[in-house]
Every structure is written in structure tokens, then in C-alpha cells.
Protein backbone atom coordinates (compact mmCIF):
# COMPACT_ATOMS: atom_id res chain seq x y z
CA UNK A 1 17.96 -58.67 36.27
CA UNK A 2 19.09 -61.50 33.47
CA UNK A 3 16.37 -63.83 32.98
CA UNK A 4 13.30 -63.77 34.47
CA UNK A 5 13.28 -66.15 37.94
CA UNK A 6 10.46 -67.32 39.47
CA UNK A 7 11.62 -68.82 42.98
CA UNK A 8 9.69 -72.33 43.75
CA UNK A 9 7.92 -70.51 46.98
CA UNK A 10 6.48 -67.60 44.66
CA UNK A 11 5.44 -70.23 42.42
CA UNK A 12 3.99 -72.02 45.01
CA UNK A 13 2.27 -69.41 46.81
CA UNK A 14 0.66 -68.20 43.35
CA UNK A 15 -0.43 -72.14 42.88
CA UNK A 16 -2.14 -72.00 46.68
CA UNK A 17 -4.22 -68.91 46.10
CA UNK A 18 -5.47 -69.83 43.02
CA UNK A 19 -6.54 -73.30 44.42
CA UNK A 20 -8.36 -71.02 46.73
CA UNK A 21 -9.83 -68.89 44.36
CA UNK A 22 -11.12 -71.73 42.67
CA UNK A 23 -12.85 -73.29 45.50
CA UNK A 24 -14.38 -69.80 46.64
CA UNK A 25 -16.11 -68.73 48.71
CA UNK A 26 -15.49 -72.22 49.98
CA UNK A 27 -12.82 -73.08 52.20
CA UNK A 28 -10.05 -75.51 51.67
CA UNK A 29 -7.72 -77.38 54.38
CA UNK A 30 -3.67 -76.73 53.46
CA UNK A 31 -3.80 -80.91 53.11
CA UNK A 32 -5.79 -80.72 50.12
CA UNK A 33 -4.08 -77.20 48.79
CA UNK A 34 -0.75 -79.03 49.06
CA UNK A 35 -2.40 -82.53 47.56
CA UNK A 36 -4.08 -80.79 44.58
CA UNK A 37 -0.89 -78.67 44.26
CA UNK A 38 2.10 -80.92 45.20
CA UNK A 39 3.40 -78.36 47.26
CA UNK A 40 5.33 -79.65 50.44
CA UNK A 41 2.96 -79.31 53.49
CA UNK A 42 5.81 -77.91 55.55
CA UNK A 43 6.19 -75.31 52.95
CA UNK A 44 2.97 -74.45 52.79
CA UNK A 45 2.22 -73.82 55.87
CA UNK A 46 4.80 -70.82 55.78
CA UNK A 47 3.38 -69.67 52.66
CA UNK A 48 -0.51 -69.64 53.64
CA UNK A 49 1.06 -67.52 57.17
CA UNK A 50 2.90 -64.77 54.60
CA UNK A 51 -0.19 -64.49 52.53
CA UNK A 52 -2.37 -64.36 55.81
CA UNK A 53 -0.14 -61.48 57.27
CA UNK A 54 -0.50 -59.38 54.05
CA UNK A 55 -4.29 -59.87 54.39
CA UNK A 56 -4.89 -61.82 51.12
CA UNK A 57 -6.26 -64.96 53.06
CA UNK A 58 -8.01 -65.90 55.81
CA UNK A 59 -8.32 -68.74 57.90
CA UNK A 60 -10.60 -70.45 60.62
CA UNK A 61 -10.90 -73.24 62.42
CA UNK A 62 -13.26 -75.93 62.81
CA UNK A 63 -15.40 -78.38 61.30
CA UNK A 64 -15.89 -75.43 58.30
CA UNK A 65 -12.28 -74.32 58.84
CA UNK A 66 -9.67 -74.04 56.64
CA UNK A 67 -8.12 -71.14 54.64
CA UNK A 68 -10.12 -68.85 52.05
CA UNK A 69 -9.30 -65.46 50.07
CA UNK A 70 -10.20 -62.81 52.11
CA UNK A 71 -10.40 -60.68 48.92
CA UNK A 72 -12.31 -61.32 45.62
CA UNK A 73 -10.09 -63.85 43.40
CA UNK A 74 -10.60 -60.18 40.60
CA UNK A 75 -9.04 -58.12 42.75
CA UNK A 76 -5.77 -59.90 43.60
CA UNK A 77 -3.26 -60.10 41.01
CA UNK A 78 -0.41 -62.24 40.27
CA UNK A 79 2.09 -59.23 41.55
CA UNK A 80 0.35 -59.27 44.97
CA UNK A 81 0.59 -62.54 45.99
CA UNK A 82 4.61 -62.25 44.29
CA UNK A 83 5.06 -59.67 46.59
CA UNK A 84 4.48 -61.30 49.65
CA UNK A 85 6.76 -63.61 48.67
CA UNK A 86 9.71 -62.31 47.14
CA UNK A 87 9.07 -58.16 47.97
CA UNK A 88 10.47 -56.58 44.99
CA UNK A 89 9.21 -57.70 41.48
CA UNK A 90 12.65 -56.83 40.16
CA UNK A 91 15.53 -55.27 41.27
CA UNK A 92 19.69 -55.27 40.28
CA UNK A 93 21.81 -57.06 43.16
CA UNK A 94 19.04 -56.34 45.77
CA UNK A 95 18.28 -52.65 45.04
CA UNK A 96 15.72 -50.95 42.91
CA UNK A 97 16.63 -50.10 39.46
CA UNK A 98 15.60 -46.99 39.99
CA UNK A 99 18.41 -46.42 42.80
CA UNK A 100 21.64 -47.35 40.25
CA UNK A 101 23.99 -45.58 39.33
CA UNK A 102 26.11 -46.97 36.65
CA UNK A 103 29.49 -45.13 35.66
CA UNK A 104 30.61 -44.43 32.36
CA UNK A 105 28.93 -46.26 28.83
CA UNK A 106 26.52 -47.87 31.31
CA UNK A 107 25.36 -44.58 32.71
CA UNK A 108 22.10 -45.23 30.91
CA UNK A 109 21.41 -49.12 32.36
CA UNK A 110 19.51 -48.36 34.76
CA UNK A 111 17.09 -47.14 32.59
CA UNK A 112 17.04 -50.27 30.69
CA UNK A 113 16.31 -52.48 34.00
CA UNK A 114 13.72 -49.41 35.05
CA UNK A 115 11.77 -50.22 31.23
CA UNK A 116 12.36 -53.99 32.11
CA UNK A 117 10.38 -54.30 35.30
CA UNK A 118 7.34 -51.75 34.13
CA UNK A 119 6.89 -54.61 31.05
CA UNK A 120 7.02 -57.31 33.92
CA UNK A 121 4.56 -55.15 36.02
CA UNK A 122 2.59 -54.44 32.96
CA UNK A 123 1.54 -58.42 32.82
CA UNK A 124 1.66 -59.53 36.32
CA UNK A 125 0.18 -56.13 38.00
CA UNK A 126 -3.27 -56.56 35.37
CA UNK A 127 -3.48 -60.18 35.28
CA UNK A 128 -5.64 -61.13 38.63
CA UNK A 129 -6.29 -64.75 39.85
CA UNK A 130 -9.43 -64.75 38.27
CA UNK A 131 -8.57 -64.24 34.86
CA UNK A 132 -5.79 -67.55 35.31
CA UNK A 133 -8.66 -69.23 36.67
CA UNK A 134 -10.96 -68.29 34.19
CA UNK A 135 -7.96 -69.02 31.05
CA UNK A 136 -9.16 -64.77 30.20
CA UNK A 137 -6.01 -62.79 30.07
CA UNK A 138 -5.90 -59.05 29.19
CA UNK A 139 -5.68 -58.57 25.45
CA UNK A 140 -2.26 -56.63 26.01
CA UNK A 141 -1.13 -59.91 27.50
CA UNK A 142 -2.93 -62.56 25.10
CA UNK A 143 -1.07 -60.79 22.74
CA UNK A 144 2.45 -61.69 24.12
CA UNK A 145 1.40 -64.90 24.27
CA UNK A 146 0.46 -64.79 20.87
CA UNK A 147 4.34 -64.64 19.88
CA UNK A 148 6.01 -67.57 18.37
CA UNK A 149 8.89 -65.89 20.24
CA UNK A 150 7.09 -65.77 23.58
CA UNK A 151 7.31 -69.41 23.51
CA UNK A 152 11.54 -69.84 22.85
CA UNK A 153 14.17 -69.81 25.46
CA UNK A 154 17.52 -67.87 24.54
CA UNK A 155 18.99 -70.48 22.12
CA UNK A 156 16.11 -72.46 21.79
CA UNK A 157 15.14 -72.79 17.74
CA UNK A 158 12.21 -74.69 17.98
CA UNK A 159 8.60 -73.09 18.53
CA UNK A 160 6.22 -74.71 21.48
């Protein structure tokens, strides 16, 4: 898994339905999502279809059209709307940790990338939209975020 990625249309499609959340139960044309957002429209548009297919938004047309959550901003979390995006939170050369089978002194690796993604689920499965709205995180995670180290790169000496 190396270092955590997050791909630019994850990070996008996170960005959109929290502009969404925000404006709730209002809705919100993808002009102004990709204006308040600096997302490319084109780009967008793609994105806001994915998260309509997996039923997380909603749209209709109209004078009062646009796009809106279909579900409460608390009950979507960050993992969700990664999902849609990107399937898999982690995985090892497209396949599920889980599924390795390493030969030899790695034998035990796939254990390591198995403890890796539950500590990646553990933040982005229980942090929803509305507690990155509302700057609330779970204490497990405001805790993380606590560390000087949280804030380093590898390499990087100098706290944030």
C-alpha cells in the first residue's frame, strides 16, 4: 500500500458532497459546486453521476433544480463517498490484502497491509460529512491529529 494516495477525483468527489452537505437541504447547481470548489466542470459532472448511481445524491431539474444529498450529511462518511470513487479503500497491486499470499519471510505481510487498512477504515469509516462540516471529529481521531507526528511527512523534520 506505501503511502497513503488520495487520487484528485476522490478528493474531489469528497469536496462536492460536502459543499452539498453544507448547503442542505438546499440544492446547489454543479456551476457553483465546481466554482466554490475549483473542481473542473467536466469532471464534475462524472463525479456528481458516480455519487448519484450509488444513491448518495440526488438531482432535479428546474428552476429549484440542482443536486442535493439524498442521505443525511451524519450518515455518509468519508469511506462512502471514497468508495464510489476509487472501490477499494486499500488493497496490494489491485487485490485485497486479505487475498495475499506472500512466500517465505514475508509470509506474514499480508497481515501487516490487513492491520493497515482497518486503521485507515477506523478514521474514514467514523468520520461522516457532518462532523468535517461541523470541524467535530471522533475523539479516536482528534487524537491522531493531536500528534506532532501526524503532521510530518517521511523525512520531513519540521512540525506543522
Amino acid at each position: 500500500m506505501g503511502a497513503v494516495r488520495i487520487t484528485a477525483r476522490v478528493d474531489y468527489a469528497v469536496r462536492a458532497a460536502l459543499e452539498l452537505a453544507a448547503a442542505a437541504p438546499d440544492a446547489l447547481t454543479s456551476e457553483r459546486i465546481a466554482t466554490a470548489q475549483g473542481i473542473p466542470a467536466r469532471f464534475l459532472q462524472a463525479i456528481l453521476r458516480d455519487l448519484q448511481g450509488a444513491r448518495l445524491v440526488s438531482s432535479q431539474r428546474g428552476r429549484e433544480g440542482g443536486y442535493r444529498l439524498a442521505l443525511p450529511a451524519e450518515e455518509i462518511s468519508i469511506a462512502r463517498v471514497m468508495r464510489v470513487e476509487q472501490g477499494f479503500l486499500a488493497d496490494v497491486h489491485g487485490e485485497r490484502p486479505e487475498d495475499l499470499d506472500y512466500p517465505g519471510p514475508a509470509h506474514a505481510l499480508g497481515t501487516v497491509w490487513v492491520a493497515a487498512r482497518a486503521s485507515y477504515r477506523r478514521v474514514l469509516e467514523q468520520v461522516t460529512l457532518a462532523d468535517v462540516i461541523h470541524g467535530t471529529l471522533p475523539d479516536h481521531v482528534a487524537e491522531l491529529v493531536g500528534l506532532e507526528t501526524a503532521w510530518r511527512s517521511f523525512g520531513d523534520d519540521a512540525p506543522r
